[in-house]
N, C-alpha and C. Protein backbone atom coordinates (compact mmCIF):
# COMPACT_ATOMS: atom_id res chain seq x y z
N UNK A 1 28.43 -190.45 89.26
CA UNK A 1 28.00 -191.79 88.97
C UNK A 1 29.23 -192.69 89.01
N UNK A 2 28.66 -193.67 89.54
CA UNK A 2 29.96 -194.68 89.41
C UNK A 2 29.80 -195.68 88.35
N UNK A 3 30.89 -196.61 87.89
CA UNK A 3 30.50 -197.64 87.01
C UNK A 3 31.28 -198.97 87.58
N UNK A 4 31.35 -200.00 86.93
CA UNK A 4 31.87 -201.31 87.46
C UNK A 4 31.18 -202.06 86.76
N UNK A 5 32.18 -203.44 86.62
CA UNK A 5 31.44 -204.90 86.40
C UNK A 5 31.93 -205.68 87.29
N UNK A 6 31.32 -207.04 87.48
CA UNK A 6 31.41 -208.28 88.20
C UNK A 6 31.60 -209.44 87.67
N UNK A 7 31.53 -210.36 88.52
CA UNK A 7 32.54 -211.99 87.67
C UNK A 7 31.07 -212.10 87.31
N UNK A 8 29.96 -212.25 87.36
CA UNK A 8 28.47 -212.62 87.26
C UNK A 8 28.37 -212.09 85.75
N UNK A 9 29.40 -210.95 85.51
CA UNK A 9 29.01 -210.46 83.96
C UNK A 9 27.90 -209.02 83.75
N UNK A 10 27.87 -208.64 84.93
CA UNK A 10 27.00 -207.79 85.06
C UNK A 10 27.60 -206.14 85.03
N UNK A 11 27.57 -204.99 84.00
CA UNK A 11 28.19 -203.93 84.26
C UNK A 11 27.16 -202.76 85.05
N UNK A 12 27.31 -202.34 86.34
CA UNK A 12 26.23 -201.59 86.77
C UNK A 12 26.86 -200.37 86.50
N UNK A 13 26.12 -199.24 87.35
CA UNK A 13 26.16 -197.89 87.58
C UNK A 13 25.13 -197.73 88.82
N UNK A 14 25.78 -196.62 89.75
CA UNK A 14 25.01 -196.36 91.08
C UNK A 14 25.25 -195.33 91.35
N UNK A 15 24.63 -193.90 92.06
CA UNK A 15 25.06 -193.28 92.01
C UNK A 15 25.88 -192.66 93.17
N UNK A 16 26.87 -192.12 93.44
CA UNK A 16 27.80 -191.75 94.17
C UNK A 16 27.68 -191.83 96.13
N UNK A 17 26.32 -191.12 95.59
CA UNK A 17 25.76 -190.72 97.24
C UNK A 17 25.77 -191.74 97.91
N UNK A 18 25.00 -192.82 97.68
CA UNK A 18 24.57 -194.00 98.43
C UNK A 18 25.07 -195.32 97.91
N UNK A 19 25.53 -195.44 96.78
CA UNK A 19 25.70 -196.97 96.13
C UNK A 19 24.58 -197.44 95.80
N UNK A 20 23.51 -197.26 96.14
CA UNK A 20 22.40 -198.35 96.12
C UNK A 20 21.01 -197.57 94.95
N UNK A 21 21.53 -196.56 94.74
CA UNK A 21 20.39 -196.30 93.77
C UNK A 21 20.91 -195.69 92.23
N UNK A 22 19.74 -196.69 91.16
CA UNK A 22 20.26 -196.65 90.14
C UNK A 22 19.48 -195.41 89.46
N UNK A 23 20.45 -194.60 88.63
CA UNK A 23 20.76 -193.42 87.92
C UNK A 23 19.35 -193.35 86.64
N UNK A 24 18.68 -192.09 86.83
CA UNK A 24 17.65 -192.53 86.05
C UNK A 24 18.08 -192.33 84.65
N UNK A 25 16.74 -193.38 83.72
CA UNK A 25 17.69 -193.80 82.23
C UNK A 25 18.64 -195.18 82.38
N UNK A 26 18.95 -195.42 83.17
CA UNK A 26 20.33 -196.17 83.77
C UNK A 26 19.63 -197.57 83.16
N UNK A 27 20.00 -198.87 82.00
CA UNK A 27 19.70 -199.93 82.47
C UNK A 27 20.85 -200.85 82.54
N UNK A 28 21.06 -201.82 83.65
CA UNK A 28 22.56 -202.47 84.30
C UNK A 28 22.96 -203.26 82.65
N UNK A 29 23.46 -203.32 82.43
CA UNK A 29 24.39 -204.06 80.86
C UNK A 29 24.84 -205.50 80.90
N UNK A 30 24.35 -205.93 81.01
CA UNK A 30 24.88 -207.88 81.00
C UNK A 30 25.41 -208.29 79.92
N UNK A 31 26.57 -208.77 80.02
CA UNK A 31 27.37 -209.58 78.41
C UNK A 31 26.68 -210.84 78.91
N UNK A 32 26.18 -211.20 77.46
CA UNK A 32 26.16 -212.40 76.88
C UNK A 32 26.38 -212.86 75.83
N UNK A 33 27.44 -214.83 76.05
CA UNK A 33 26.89 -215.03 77.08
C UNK A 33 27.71 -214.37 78.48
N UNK A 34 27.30 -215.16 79.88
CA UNK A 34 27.23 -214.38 80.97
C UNK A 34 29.50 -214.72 80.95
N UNK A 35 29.86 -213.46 81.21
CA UNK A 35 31.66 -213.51 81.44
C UNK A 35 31.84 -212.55 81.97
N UNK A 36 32.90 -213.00 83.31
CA UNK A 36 33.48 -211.90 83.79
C UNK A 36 33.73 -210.84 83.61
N UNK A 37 33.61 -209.68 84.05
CA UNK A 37 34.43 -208.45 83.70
C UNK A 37 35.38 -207.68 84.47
N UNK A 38 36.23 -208.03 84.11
CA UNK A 38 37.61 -207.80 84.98
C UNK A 38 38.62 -206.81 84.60
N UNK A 39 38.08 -206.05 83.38
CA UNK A 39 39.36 -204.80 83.08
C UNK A 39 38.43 -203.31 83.87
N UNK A 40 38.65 -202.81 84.08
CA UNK A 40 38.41 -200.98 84.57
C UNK A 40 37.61 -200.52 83.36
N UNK A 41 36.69 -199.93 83.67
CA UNK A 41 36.15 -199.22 82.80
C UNK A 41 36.53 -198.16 82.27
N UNK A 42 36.56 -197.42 80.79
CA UNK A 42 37.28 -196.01 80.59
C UNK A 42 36.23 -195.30 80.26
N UNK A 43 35.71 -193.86 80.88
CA UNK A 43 34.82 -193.03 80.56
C UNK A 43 35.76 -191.95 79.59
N UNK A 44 34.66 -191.80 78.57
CA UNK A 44 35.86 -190.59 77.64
C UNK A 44 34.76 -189.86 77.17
N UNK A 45 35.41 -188.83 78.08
CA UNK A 45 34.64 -187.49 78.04
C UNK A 45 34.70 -186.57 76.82
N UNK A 46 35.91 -187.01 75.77
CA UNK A 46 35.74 -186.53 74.56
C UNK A 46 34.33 -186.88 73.57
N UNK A 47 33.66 -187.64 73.64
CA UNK A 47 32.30 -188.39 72.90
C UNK A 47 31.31 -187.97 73.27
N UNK A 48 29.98 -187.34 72.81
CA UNK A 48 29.10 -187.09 72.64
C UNK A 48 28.25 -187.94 72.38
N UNK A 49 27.34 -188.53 72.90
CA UNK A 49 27.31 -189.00 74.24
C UNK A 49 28.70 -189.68 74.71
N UNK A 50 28.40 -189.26 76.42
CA UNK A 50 29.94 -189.71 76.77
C UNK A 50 29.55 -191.20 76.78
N UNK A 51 30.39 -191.85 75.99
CA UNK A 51 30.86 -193.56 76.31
C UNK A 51 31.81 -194.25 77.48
N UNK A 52 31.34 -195.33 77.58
CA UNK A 52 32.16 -196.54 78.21
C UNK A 52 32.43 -197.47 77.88
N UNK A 53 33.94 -197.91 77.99
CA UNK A 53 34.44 -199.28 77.31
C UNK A 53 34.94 -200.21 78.53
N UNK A 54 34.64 -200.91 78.24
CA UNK A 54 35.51 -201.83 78.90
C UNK A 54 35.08 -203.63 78.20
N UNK A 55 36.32 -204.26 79.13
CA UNK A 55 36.99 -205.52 78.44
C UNK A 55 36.04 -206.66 78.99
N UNK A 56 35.84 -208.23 78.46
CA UNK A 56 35.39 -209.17 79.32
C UNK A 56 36.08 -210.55 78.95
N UNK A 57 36.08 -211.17 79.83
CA UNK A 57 36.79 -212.38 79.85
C UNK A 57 36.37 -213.04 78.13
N UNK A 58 35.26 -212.87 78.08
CA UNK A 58 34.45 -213.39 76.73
C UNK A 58 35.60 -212.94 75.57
N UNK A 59 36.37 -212.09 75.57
CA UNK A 59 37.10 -211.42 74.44
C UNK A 59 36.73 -210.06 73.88
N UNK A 60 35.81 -209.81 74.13
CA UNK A 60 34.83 -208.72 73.67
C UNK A 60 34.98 -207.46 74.72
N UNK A 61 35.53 -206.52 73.42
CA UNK A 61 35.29 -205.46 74.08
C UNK A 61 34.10 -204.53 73.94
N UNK A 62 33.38 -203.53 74.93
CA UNK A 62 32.16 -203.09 74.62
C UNK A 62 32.01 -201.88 74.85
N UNK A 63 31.35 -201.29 73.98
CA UNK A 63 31.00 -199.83 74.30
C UNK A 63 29.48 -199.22 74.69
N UNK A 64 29.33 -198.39 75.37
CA UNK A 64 28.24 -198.35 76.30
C UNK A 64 28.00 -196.69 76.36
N UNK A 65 26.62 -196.48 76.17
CA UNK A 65 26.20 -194.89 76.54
C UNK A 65 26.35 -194.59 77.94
N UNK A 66 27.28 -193.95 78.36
CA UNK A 66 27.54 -194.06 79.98
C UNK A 66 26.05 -193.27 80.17
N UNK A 67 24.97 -193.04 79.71
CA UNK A 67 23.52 -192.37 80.36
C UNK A 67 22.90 -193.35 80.62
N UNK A 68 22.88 -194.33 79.68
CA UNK A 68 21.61 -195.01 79.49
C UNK A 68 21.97 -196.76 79.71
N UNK A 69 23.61 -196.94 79.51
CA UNK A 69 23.70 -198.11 79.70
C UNK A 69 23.29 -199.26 78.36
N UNK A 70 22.97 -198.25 77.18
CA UNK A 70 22.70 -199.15 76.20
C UNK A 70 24.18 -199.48 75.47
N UNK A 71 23.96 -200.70 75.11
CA UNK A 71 24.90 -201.05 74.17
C UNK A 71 25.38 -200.39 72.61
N UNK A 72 26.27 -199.60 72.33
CA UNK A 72 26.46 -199.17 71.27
C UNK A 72 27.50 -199.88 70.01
N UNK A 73 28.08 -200.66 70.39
CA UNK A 73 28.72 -202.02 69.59
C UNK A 73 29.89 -202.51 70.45
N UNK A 74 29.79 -203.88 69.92
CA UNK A 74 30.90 -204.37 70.69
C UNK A 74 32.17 -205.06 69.75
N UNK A 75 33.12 -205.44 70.36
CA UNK A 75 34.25 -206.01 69.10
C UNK A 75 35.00 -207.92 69.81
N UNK A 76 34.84 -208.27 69.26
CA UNK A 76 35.84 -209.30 69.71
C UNK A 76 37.15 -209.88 69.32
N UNK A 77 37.59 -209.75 70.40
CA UNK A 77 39.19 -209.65 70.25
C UNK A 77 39.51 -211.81 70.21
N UNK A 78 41.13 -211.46 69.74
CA UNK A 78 41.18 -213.22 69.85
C UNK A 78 41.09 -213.86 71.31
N UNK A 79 41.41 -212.85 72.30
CA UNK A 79 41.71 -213.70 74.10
C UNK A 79 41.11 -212.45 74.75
N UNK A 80 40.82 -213.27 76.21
CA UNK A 80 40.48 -212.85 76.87
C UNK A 80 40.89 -211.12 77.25
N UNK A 81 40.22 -210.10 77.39
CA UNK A 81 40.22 -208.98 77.79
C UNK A 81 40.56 -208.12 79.49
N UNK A 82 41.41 -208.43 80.00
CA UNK A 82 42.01 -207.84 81.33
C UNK A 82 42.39 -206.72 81.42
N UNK A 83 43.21 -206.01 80.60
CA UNK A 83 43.51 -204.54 80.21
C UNK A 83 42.16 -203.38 80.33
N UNK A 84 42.69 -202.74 81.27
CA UNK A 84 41.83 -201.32 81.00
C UNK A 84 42.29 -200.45 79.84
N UNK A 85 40.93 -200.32 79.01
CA UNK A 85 41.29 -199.71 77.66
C UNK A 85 41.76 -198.07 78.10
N UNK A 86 42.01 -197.41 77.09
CA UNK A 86 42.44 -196.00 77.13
C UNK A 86 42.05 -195.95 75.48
N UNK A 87 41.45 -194.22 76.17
CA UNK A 87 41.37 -193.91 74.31
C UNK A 87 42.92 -192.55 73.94
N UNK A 88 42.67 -192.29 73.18
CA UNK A 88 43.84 -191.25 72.17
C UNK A 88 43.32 -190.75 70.70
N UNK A 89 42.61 -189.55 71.29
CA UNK A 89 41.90 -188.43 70.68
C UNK A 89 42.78 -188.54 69.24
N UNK A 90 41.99 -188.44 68.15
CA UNK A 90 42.49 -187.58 67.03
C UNK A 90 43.62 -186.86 66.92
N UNK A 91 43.64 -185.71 67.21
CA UNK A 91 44.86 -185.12 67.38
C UNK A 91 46.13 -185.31 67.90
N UNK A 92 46.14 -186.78 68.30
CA UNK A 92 47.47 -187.20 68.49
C UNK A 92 47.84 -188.83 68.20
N UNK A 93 46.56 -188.90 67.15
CA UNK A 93 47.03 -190.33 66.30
C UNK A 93 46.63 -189.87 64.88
N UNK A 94 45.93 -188.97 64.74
CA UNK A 94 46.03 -188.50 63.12
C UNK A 94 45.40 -189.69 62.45
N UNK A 95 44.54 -190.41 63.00
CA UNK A 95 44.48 -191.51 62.34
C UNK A 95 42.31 -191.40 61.99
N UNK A 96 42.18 -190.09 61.94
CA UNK A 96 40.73 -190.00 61.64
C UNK A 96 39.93 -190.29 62.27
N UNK A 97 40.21 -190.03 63.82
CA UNK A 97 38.96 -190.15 64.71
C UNK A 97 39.80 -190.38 66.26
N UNK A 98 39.48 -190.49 67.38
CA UNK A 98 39.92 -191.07 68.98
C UNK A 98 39.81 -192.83 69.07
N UNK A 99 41.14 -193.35 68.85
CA UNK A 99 41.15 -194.83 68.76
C UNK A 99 40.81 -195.12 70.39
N UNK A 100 40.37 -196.55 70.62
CA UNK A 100 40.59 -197.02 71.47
C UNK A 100 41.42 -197.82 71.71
N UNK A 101 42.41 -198.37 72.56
CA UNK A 101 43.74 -199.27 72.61
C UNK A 101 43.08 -200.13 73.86
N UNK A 102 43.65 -201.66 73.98
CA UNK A 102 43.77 -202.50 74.61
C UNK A 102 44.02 -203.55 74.44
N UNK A 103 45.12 -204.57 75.27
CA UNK A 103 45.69 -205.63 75.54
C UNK A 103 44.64 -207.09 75.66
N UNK A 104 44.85 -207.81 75.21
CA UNK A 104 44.11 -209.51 75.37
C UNK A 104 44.95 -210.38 75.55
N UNK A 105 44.32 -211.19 75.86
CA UNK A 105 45.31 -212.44 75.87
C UNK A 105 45.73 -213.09 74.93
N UNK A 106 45.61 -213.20 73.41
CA UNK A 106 45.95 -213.53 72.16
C UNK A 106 47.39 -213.30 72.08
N UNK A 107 47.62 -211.79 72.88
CA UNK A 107 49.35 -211.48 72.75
C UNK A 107 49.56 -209.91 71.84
N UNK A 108 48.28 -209.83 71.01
CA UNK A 108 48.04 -208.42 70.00
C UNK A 108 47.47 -207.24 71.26
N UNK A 109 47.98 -206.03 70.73
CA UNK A 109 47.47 -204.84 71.16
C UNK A 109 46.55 -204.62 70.03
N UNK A 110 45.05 -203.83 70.65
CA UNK A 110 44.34 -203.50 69.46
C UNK A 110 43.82 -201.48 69.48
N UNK A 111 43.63 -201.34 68.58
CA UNK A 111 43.17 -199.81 68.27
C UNK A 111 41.83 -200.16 67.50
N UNK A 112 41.02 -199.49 68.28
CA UNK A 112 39.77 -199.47 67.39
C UNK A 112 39.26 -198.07 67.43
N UNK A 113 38.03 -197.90 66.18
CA UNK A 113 38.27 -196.53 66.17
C UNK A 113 37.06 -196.40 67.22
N UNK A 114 36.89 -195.17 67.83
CA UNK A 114 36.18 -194.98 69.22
C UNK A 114 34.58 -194.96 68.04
N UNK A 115 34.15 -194.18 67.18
CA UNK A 115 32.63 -194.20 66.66
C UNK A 115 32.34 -195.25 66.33
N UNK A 116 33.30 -196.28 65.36
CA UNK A 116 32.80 -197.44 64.77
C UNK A 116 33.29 -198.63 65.38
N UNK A 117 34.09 -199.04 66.18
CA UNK A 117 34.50 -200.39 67.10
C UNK A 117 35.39 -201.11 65.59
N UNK A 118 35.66 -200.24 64.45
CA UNK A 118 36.51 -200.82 63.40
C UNK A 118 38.12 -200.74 63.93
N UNK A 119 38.91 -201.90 63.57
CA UNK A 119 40.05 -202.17 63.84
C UNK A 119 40.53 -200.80 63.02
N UNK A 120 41.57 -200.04 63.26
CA UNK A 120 43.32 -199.73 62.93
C UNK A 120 43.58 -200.00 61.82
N UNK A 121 43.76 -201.05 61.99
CA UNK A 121 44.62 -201.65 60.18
C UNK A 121 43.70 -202.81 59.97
N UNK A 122 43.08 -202.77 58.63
CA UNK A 122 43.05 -203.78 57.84
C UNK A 122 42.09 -204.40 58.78
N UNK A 123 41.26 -203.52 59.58
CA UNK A 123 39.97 -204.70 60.32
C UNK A 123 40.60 -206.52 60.83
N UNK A 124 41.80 -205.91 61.21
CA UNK A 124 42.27 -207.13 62.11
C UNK A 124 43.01 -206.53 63.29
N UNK A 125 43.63 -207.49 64.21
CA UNK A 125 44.45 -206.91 65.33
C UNK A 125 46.10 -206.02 65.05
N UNK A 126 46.00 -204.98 65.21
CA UNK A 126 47.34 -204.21 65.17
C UNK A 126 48.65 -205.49 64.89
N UNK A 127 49.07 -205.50 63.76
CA UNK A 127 50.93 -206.28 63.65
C UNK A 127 51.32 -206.67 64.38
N UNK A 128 51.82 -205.08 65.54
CA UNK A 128 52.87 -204.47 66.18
C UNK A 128 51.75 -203.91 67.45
N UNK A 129 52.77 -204.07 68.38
CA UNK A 129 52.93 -205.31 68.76
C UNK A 129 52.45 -206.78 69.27
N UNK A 130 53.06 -207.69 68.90
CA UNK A 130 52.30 -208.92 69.05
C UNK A 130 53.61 -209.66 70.08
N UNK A 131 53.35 -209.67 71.13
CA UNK A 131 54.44 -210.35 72.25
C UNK A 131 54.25 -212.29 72.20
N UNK A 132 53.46 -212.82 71.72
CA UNK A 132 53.03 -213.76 71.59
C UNK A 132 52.81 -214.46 73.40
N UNK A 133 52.42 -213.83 74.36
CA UNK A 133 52.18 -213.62 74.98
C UNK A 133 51.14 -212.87 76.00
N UNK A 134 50.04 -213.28 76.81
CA UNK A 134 48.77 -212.26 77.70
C UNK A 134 49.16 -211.14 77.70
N UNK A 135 48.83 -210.17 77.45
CA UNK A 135 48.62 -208.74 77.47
C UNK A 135 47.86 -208.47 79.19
N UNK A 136 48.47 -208.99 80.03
CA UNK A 136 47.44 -208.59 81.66
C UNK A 136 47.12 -207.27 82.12
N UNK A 137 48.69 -206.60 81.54
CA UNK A 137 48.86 -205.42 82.44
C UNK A 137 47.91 -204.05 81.17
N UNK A 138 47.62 -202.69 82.25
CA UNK A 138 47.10 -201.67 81.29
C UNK A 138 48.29 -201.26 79.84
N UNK A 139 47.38 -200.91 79.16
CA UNK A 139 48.23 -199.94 77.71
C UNK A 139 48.37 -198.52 78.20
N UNK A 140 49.59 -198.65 78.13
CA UNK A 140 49.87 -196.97 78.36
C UNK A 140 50.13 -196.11 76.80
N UNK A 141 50.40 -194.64 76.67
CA UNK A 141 50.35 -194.29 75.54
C UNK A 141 50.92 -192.67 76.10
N UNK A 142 52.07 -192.78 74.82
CA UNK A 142 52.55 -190.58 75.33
C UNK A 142 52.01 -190.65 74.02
N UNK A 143 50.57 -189.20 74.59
CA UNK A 143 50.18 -188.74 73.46
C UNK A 143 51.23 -187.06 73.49
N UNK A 144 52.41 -187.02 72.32
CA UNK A 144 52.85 -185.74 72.20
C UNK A 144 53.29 -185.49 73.22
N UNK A 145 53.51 -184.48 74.37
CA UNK A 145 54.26 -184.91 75.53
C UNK A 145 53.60 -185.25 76.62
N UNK A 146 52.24 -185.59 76.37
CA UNK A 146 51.09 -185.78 77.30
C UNK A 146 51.08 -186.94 77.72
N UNK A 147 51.36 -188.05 78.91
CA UNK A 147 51.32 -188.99 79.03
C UNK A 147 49.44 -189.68 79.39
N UNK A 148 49.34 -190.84 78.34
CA UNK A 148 47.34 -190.57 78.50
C UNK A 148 47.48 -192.34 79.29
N UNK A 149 46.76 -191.99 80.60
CA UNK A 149 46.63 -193.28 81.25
C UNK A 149 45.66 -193.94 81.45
N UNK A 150 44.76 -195.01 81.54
CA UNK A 150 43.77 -195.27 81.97
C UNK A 150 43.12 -194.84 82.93
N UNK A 151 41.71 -194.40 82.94
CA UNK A 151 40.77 -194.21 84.04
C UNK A 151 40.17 -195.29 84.58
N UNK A 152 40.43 -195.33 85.68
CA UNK A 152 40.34 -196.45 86.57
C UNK A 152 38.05 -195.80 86.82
């Protein structure tokens, strides 16, 4: 299966063979209101059901039953969302669950936790780092000597 969004705001899924036919269960995911979606989607195959996140111009990041395409919560960040998120399992943030990480345009990196879309610290944006500056480019992360990159 493939996934993607569009400037229209629309996140589909199609399946591999042809492009043109949608995955049964599958329904296409529209942010509203209607905003671009311009970061990469991250499938993380650690979650039961496997999820999908990804970023939208709106600020909001969202998580998605990669089966079914339903919405499972979303978070909003202070700026716009361009960064392809990456998650980092438990076991190498110790921090009680697989965070999710990603860049906005506010200038904050954020960690949310992958079950509940709850911030890191204190249910606000991560301190550290804050560049006071767009966050455009992906979050990278060495988990332990494992370098964990975004799935495009």
């Amino acid at each position: 299966m493939l996934y993607w969004g569009d400037d229209s705001g629309v996140f589909w899924a199609r399946t591999s063979s042809n492009l043109t036919a949608i995955p049964g269960g599958w329904t296409d995911f529209v942010v509203s209101p209607s905003s671009p979606i311009r970061s990469s989607s991250y499938l993380n195959r650690n979650e039961t059901p496997l999820a999908l996140y990804f970023g939208s111009n709106n600020g909001k990041l969202y998580k998605l039953d990669a089966a079914s395409g339903a919405k499972i919560w979303e978070y909003q960040a202070g700026g716009s969302i361009l960064t392809n998120p990456i998650a980092l399992p438990d076991a190498f943030t110790g921090a009680g669950g697989d965070y999710i990480y990603f860049g906005a345009d506010d200038g904050n990196v954020y960690g949310l936790n992958g079950a509940t879309g709850v911030d890191r610290v204190n249910n606000s944006p991560l301190p550290e780092p804050n560049v006071s500056v767009p966050v455009p480019a992906p979050v990278s992360a060495i988990a332990g000597s494992v370098p964990v990159m975004p799935l495009a």
